[in-house]
Every structure is written in structure tokens, then in C-alpha cells.
Protein backbone atom coordinates (compact mmCIF):
# COMPACT_ATOMS: atom_id res chain seq x y z
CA UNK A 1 8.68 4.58 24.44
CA UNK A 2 5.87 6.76 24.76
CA UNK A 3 1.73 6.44 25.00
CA UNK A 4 0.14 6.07 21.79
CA UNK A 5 -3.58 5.76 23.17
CA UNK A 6 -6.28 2.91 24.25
CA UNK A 7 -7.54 0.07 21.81
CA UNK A 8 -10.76 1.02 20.61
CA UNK A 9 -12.13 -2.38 18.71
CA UNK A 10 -11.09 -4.51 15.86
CA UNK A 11 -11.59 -3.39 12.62
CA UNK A 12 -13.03 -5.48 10.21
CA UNK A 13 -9.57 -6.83 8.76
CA UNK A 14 -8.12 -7.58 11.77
CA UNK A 15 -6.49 -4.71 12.83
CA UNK A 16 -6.52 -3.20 16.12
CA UNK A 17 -7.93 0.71 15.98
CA UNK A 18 -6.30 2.96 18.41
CA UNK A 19 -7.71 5.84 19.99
CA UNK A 20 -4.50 8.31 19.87
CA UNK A 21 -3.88 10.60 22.49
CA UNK A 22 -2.95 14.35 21.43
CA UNK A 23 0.84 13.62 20.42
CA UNK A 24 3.04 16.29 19.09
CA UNK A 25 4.58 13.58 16.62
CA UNK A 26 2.36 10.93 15.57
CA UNK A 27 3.80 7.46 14.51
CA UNK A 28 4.98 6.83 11.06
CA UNK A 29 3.39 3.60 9.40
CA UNK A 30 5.87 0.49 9.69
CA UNK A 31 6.74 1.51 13.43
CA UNK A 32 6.71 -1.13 16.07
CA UNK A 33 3.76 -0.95 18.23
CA UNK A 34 4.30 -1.98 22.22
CA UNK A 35 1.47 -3.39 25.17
CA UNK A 36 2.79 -2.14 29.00
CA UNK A 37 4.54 -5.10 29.14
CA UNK A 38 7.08 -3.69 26.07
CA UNK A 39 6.06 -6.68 24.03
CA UNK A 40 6.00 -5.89 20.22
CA UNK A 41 2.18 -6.47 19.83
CA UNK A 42 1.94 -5.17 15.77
CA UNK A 43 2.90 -2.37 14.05
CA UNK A 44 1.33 0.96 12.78
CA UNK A 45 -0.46 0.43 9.44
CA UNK A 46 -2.29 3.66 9.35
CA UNK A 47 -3.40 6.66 10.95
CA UNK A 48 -6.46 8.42 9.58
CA UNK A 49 -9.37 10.38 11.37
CA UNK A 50 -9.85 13.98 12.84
CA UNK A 51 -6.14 15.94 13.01
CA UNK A 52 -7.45 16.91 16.71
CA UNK A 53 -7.97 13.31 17.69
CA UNK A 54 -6.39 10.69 15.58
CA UNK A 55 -6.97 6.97 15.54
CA UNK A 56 -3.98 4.59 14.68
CA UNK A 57 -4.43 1.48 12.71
CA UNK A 58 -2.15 -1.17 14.19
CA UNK A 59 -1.74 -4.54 12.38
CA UNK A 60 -1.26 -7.29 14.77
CA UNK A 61 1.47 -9.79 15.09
CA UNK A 62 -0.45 -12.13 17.71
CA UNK A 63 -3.56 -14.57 17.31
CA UNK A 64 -4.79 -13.04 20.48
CA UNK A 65 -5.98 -9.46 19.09
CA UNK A 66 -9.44 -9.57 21.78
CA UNK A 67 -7.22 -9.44 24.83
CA UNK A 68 -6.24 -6.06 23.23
CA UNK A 69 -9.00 -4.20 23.74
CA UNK A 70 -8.84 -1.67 26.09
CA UNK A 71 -5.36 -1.57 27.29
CA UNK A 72 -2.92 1.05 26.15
CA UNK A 73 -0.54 1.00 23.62
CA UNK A 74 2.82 2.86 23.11
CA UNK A 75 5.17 3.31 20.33
């Protein structure tokens, strides 16, 4: 499991917008997206943005998408 980056916001549909660290390998869509506590919190819908510093798309699997913001995410 490594660090993806910090939740940004929520993006209009509901998704949670990561701001991705400088990874070597960034995530392919459809992979499982973890909080520090290695609970499946979504998975990666989309990365778009700047090749020097991405931002991930992550749909959500929980109601609870507020308590998101700010804490880091890994993959």
C-alpha cells in the first residue's frame, strides 16, 4: 500500500478529488482506494490534471465522504 496524496474537496458528483503526490506509477482507474486505517474508502475513477502534479478522482463507497477531507489516501 502506498501514499496516493491528501483529499482536496468534493467534486460536484460526489467524488472525492485527490491531490496526488509525485508517484512514479500512478493508479489505474477501478483500483481500490484505502484511508490510514486500510479501510476500502472508494476507488479511483479518474486521474486528470498537470503530469507534474496530478489529482485523482476517487468515487466513494461510504455516505460519509466530508470526514474525508483532508486525510491521506493510499492505494
Amino acid at each position: 500500500m502506498g501514499l496516493l496524496g491528501k483529499v482536496l474537496h468534493l467534486s460536484k458528483s460526489g467524488n472525492i478529488i485527490v491531490s496526488s503526490l509525485k508517484l512514479r506509477n500512478l493508479p489505474r482507474t477501478g483500483v481500490k482506494a484505502f484511508d490510514s486505517d486500510r479501510i476500502v474508502i472508494g476507488k479511483v475513477s479518474e486521474v486528470f490534471g498537470p503530469v507534474s502534479s496530478p489529482y485523482v478522482s476517487v468515487k466513494p463507497f461510504n455516505k460519509d465522504k466530508e470526514a474525508l477531507i483532508g486525510k491521506m489516501v493510499y492505494v
